[in-house]
PDB file of N, CA and C in Angstrom:
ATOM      1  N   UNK A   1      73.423  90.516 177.108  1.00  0.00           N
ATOM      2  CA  UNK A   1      72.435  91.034 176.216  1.00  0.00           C
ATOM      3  C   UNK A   1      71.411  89.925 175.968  1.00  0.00           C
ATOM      4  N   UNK A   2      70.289  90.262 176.044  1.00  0.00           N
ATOM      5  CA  UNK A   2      69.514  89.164 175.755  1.00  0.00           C
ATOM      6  C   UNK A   2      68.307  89.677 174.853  1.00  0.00           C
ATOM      7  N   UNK A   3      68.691  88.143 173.883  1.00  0.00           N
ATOM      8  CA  UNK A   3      68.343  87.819 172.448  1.00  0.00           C
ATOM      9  C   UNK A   3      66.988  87.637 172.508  1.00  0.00           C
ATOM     10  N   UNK A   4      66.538  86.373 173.049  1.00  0.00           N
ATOM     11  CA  UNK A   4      64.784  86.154 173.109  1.00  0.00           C
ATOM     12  C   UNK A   4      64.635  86.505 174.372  1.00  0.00           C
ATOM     13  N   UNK A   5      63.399  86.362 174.154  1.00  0.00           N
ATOM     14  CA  UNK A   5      62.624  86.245 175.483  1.00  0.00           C
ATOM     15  C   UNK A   5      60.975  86.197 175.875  1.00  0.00           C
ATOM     16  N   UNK A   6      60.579  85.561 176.698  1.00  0.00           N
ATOM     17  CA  UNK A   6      59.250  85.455 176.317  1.00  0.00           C
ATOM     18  C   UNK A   6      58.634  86.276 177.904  1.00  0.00           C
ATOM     19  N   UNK A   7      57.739  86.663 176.915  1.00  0.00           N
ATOM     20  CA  UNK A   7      56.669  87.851 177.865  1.00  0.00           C
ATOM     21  C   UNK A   7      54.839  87.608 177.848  1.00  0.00           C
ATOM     22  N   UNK A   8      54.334  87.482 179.089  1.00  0.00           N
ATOM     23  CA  UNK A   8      52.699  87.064 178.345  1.00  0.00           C
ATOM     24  C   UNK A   8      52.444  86.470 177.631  1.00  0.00           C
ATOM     25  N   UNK A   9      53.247  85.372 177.725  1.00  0.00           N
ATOM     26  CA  UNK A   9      52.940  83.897 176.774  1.00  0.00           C
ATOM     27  C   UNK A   9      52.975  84.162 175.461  1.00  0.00           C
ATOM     28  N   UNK A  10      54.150  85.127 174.997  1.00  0.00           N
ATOM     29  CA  UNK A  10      54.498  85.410 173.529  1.00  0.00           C
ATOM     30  C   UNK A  10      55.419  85.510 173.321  1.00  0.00           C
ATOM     31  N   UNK A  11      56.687  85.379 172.397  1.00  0.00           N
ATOM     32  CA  UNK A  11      57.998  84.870 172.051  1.00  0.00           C
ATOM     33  C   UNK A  11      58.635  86.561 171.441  1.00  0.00           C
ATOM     34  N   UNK A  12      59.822  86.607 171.811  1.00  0.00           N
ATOM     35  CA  UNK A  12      60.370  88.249 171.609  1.00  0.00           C
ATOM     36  C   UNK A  12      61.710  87.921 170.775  1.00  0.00           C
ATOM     37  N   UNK A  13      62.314  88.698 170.092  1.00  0.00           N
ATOM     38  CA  UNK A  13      63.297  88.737 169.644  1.00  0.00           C
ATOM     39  C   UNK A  13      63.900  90.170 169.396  1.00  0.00           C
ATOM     40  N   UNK A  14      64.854  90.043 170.066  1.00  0.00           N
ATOM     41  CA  UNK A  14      65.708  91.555 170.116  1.00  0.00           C
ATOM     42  C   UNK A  14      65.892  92.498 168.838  1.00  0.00           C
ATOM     43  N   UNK A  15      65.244  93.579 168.516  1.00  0.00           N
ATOM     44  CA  UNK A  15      65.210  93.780 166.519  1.00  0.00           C
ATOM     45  C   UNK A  15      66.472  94.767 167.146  1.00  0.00           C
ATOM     46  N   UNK A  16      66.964  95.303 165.984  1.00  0.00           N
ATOM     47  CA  UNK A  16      68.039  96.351 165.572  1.00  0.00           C
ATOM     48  C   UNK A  16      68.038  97.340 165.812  1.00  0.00           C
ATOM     49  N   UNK A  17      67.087  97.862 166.629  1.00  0.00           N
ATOM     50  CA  UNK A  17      66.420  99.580 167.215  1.00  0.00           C
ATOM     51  C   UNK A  17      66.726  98.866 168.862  1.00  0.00           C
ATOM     52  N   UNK A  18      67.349  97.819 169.284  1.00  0.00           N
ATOM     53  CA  UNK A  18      67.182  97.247 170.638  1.00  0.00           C
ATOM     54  C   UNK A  18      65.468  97.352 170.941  1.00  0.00           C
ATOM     55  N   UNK A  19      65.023  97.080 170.870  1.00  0.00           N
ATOM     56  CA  UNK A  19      63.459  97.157 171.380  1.00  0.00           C
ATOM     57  C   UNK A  19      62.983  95.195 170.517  1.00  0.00           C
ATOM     58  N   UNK A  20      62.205  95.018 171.060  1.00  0.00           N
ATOM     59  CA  UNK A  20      61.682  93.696 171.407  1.00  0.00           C
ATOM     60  C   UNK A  20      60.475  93.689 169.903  1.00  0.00           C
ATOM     61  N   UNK A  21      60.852  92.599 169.232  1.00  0.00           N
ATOM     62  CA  UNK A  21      59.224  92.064 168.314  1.00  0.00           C
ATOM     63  C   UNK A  21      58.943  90.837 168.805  1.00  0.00           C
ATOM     64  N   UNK A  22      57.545  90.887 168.045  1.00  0.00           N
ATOM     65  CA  UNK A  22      57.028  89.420 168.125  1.00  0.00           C
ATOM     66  C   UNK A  22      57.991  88.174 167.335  1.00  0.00           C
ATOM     67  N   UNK A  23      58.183  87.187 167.861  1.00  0.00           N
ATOM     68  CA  UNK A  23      59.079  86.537 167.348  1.00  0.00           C
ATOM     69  C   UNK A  23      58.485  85.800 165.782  1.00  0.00           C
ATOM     70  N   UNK A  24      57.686  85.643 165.426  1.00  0.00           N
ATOM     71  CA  UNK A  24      56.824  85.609 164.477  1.00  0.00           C
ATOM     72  C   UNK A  24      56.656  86.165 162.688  1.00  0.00           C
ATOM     73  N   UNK A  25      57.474  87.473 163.554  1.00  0.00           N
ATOM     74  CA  UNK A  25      57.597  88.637 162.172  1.00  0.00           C
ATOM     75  C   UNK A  25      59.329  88.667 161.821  1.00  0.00           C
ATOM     76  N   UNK A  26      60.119  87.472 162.527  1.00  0.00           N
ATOM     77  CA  UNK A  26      61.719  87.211 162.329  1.00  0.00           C
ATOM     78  C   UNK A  26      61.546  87.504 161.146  1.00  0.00           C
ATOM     79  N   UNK A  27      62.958  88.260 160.254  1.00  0.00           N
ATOM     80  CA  UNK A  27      63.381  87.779 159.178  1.00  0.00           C
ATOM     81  C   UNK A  27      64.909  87.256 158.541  1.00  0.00           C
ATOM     82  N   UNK A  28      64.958  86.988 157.554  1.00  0.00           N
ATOM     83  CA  UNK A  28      66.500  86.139 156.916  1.00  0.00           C
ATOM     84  C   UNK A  28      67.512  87.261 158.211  1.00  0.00           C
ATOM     85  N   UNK A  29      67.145  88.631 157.443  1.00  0.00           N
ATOM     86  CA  UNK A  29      68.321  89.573 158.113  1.00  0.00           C
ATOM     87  C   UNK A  29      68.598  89.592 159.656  1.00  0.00           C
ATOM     88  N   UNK A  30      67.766  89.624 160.624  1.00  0.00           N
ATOM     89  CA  UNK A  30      67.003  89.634 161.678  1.00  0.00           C
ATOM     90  C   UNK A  30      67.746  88.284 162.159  1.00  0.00           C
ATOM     91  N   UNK A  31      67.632  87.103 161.745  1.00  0.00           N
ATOM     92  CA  UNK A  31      68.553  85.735 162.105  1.00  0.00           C
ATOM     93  C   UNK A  31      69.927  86.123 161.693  1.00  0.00           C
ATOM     94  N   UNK A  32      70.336  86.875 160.864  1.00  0.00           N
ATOM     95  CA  UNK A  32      71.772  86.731 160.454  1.00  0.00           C
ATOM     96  C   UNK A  32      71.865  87.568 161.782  1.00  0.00           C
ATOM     97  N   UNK A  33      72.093  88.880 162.129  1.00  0.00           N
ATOM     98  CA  UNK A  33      72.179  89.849 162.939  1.00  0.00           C
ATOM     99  C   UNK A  33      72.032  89.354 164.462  1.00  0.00           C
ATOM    100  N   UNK A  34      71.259  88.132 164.732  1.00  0.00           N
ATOM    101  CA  UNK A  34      71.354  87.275 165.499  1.00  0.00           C
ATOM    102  C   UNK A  34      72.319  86.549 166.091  1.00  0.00           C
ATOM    103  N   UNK A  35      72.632  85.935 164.880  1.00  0.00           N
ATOM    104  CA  UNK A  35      73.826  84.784 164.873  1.00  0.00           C
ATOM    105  C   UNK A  35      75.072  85.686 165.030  1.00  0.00           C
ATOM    106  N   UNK A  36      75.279  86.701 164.266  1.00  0.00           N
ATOM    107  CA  UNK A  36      76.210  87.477 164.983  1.00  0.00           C
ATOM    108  C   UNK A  36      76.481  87.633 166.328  1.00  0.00           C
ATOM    109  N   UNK A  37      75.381  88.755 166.397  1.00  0.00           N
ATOM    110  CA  UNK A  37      75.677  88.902 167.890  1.00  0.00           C
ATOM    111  C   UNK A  37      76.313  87.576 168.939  1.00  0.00           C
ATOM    112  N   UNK A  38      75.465  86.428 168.757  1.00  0.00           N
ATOM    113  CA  UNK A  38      75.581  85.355 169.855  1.00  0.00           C
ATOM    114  C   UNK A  38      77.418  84.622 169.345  1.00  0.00           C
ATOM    115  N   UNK A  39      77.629  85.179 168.257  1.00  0.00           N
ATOM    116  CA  UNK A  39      79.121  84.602 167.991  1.00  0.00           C
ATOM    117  C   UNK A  39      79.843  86.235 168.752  1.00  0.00           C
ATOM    118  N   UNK A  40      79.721  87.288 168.745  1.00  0.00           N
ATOM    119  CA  UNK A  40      80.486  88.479 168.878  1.00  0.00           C
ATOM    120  C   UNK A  40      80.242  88.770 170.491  1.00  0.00           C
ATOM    121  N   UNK A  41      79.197  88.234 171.170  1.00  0.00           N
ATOM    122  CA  UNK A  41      78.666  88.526 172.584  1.00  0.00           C
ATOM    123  C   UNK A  41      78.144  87.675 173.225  1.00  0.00           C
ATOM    124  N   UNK A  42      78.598  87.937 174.454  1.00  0.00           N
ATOM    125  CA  UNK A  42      77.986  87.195 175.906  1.00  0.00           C
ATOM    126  C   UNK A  42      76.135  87.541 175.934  1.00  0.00           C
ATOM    127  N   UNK A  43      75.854  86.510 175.285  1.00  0.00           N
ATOM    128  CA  UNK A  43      74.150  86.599 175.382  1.00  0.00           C
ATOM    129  C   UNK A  43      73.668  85.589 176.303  1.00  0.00           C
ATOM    130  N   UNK A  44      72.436  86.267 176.783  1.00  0.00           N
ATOM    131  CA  UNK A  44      71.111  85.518 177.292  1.00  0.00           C
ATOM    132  C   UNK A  44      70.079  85.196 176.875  1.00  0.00           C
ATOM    133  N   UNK A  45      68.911  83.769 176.426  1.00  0.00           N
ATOM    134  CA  UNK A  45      67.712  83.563 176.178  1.00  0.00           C
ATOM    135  C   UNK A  45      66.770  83.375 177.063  1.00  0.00           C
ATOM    136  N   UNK A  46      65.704  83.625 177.125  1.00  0.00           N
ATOM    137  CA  UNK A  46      64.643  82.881 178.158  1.00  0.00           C
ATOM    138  C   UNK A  46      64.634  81.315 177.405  1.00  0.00           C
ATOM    139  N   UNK A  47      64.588  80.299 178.310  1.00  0.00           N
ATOM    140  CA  UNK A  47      64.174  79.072 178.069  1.00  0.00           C
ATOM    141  C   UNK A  47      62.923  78.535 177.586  1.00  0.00           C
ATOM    142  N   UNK A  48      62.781  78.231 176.095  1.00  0.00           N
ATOM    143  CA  UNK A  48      61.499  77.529 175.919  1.00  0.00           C
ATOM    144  C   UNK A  48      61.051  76.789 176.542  1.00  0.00           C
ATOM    145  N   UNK A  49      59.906  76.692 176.348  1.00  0.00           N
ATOM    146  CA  UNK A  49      58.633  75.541 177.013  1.00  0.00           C
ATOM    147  C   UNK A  49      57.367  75.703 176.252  1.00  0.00           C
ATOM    148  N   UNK A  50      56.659  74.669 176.285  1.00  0.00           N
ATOM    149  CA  UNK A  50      55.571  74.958 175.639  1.00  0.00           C
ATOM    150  C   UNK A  50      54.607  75.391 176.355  1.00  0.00           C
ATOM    151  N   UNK A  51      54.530  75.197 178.009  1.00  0.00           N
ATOM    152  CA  UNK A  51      53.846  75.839 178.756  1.00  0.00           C
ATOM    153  C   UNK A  51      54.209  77.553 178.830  1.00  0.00           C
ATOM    154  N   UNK A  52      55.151  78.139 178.446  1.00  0.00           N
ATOM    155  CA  UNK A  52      55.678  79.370 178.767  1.00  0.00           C
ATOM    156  C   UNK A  52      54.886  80.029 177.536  1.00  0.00           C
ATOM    157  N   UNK A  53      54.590  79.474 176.456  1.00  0.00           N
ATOM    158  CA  UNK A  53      54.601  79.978 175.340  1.00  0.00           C
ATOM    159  C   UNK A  53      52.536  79.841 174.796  1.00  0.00           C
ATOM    160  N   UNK A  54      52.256  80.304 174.563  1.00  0.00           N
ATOM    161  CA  UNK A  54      50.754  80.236 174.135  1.00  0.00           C
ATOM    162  C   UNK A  54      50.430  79.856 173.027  1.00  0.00           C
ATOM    163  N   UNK A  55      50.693  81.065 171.957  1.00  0.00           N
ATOM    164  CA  UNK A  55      50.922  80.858 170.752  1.00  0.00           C
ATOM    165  C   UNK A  55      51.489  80.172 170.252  1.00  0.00           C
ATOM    166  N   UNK A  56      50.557  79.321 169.143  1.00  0.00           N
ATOM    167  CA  UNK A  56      51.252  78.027 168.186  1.00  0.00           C
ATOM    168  C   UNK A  56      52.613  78.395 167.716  1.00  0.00           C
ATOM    169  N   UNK A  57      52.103  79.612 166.724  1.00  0.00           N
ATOM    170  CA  UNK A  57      53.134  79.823 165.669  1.00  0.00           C
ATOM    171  C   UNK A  57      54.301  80.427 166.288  1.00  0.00           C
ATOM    172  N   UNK A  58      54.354  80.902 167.313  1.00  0.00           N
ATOM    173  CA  UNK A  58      55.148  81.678 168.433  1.00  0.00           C
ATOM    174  C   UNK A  58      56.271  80.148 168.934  1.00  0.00           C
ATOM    175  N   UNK A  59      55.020  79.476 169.254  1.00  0.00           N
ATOM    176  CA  UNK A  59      55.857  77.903 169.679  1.00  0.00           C
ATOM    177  C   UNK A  59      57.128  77.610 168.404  1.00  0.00           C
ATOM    178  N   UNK A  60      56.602  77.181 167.707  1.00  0.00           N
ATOM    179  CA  UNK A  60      57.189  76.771 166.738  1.00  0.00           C
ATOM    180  C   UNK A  60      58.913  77.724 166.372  1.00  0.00           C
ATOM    181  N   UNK A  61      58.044  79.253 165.819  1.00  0.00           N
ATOM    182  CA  UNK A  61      59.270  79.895 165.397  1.00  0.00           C
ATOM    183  C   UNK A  61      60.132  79.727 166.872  1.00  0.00           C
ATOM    184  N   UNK A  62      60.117  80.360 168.164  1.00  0.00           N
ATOM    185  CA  UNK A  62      60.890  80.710 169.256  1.00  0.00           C
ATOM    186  C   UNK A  62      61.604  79.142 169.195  1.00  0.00           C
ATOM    187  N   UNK A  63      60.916  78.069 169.036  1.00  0.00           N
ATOM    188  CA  UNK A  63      62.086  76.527 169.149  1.00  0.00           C
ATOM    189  C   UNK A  63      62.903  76.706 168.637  1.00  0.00           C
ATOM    190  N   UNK A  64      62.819  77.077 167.355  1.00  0.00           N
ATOM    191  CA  UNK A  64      63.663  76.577 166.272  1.00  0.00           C
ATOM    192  C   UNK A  64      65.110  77.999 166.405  1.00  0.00           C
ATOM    193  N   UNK A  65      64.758  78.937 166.492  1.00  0.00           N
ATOM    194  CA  UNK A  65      65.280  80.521 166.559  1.00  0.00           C
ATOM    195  C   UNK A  65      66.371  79.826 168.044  1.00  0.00           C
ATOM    196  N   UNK A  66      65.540  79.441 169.030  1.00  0.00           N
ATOM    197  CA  UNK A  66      65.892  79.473 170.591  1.00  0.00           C
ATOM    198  C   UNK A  66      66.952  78.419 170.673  1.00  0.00           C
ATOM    199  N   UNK A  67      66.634  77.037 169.925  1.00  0.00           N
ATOM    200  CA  UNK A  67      67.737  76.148 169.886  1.00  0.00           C
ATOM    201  C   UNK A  67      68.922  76.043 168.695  1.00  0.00           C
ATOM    202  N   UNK A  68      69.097  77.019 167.108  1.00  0.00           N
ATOM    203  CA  UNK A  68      70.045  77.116 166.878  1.00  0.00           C
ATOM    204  C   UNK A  68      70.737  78.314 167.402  1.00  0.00           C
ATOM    205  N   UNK A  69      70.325  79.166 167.994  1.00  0.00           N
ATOM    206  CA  UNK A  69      71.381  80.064 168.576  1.00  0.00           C
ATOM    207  C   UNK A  69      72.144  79.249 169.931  1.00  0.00           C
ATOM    208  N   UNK A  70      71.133  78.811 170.874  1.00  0.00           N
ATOM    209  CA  UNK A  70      71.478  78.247 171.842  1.00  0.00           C
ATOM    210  C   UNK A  70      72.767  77.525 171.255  1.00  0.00           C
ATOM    211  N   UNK A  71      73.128  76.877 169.779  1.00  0.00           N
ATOM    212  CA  UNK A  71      74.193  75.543 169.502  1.00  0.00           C
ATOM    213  C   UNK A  71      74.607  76.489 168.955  1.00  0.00           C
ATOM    214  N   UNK A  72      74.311  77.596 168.562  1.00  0.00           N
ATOM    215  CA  UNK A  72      76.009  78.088 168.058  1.00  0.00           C
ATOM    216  C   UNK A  72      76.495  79.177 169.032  1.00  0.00           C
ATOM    217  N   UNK A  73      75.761  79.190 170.397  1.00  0.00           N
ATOM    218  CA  UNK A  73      76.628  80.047 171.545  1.00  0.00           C
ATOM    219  C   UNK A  73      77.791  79.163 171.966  1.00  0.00           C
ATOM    220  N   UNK A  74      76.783  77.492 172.281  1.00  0.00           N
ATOM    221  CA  UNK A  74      78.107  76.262 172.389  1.00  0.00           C
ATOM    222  C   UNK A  74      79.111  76.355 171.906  1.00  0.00           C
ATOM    223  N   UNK A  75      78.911  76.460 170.652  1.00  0.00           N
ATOM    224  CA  UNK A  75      80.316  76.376 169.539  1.00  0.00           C
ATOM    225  C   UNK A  75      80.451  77.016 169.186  1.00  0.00           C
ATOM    226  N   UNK A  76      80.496  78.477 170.096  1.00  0.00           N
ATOM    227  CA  UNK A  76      81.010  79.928 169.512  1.00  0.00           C
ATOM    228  C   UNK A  76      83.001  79.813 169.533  1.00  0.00           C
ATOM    229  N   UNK A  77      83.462  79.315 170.360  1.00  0.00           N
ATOM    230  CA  UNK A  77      85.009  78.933 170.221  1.00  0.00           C
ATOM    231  C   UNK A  77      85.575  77.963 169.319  1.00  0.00           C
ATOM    232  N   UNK A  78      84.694  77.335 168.830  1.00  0.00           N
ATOM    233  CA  UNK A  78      85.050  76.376 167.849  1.00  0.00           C
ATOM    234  C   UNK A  78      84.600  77.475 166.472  1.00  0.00           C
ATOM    235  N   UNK A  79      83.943  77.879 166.274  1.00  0.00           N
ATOM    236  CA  UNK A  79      83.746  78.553 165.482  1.00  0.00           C
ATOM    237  C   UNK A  79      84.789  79.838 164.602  1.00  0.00           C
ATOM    238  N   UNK A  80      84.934  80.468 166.180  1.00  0.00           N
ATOM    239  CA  UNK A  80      86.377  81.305 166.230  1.00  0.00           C
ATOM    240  C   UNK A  80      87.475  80.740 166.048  1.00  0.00           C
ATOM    241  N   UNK A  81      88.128  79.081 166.550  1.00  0.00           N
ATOM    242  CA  UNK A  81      88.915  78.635 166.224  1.00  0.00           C
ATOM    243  C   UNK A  81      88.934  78.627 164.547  1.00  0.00           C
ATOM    244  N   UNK A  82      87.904  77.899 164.499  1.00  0.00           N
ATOM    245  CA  UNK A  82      87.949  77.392 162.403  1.00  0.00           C
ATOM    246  C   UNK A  82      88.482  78.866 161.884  1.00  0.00           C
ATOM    247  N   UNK A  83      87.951  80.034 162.231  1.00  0.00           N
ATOM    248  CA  UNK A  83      88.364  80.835 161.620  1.00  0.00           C
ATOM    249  C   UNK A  83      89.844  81.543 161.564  1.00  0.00           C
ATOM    250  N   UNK A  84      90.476  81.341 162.585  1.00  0.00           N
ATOM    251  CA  UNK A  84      91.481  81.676 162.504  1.00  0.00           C
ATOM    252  C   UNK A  84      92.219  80.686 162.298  1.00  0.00           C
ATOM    253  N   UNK A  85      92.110  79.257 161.756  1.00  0.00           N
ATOM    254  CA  UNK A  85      92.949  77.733 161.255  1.00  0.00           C
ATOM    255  C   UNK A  85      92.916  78.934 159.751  1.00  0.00           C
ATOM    256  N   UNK A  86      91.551  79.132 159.491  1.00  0.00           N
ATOM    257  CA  UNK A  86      91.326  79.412 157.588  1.00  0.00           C
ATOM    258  C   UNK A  86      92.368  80.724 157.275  1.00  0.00           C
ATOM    259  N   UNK A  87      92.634  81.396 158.182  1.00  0.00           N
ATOM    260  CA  UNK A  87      93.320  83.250 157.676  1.00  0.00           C
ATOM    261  C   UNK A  87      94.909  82.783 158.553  1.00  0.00           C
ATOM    262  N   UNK A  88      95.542  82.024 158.978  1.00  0.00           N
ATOM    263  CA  UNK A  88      96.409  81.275 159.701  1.00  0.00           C
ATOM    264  C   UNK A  88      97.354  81.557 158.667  1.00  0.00           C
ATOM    265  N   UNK A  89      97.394  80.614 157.473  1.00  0.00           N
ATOM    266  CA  UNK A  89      98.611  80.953 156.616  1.00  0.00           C
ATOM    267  C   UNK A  89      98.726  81.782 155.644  1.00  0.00           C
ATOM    268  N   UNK A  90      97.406  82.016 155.638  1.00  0.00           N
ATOM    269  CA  UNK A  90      97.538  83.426 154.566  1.00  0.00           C
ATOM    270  C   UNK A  90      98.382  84.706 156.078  1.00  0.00           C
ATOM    271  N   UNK A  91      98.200  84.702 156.606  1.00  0.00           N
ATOM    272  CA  UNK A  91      99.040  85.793 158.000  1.00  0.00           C
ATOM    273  C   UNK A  91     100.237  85.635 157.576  1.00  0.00           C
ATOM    274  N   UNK A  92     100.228  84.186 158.191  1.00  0.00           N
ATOM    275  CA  UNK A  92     101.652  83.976 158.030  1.00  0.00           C
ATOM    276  C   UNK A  92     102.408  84.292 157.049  1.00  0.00           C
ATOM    277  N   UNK A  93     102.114  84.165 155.789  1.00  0.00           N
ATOM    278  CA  UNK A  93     102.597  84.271 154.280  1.00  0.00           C
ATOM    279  C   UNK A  93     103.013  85.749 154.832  1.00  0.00           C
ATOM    280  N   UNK A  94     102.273  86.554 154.825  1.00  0.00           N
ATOM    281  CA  UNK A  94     102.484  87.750 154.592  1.00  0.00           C
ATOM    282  C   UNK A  94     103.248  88.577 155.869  1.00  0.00           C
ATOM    283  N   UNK A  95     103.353  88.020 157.187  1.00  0.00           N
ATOM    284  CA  UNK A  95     104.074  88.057 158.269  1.00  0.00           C
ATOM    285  C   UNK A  95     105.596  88.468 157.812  1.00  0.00           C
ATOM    286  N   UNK A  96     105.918  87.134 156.984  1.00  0.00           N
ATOM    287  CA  UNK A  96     106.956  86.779 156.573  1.00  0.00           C
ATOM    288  C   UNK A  96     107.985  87.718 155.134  1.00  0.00           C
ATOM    289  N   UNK A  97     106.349  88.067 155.019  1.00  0.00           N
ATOM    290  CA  UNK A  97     107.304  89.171 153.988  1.00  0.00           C
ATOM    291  C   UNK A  97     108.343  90.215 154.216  1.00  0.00           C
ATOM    292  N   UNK A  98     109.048  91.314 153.315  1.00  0.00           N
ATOM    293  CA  UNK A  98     109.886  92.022 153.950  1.00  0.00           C
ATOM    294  C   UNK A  98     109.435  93.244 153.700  1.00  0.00           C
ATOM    295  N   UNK A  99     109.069  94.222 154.362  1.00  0.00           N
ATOM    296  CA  UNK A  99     108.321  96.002 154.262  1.00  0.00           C
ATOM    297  C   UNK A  99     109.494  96.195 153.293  1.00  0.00           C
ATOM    298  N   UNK A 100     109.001  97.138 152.365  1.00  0.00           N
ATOM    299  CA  UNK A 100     109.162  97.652 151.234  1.00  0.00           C
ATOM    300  C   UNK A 100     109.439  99.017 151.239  1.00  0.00           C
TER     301      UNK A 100
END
């Protein structure tokens, strides 16, 4: 599935209808729904550049959007690990109980 992407020297981001915005008009929700996905799915970005990209403000947002998803696709297993260290003994606790 792929998250950004740049088209005609303008920066895209995958909205919630699957269809493509300007990366520009991101919002809070729009990054959370993001970060999901790239922790829940095998995603793809187009690679920034500043030659790829035209627009200033396009530059700017697509970096910043393009390289923390990019670090938390890295550490999407570390991520998943922490979470299951944190719900680990609460399981267990209750593993251990006896059905009633």
């Amino acid at each position: 599935m792929k998250l950004l992407k740049i088209e005609e020297t303008l920066g895209y981001y995958l909205n919630k209808e699957s269809g493509y915005t300007e990366i520009d008009k991101i919002t809070k929700e729009d990054l959370m729904r993001l970060a999901d996905l790239t922790l829940e799915n095998e995603v793809i970005f187009d690679e920034y550049s500043d030659e790829s990209i035209k627009n200033h403000a396009h530059q700017i947002v697509y970096k910043s959007v393009f390289s923390n998803l990019k670090n938390l696709e890295n550490r999407r297993q570390e991520f998943k690990d922490e979470v299951s260290r944190l719900f680990l003994s609460e399981y267990e606790r209750y593993k251990e109980k006896p059905s009633k």
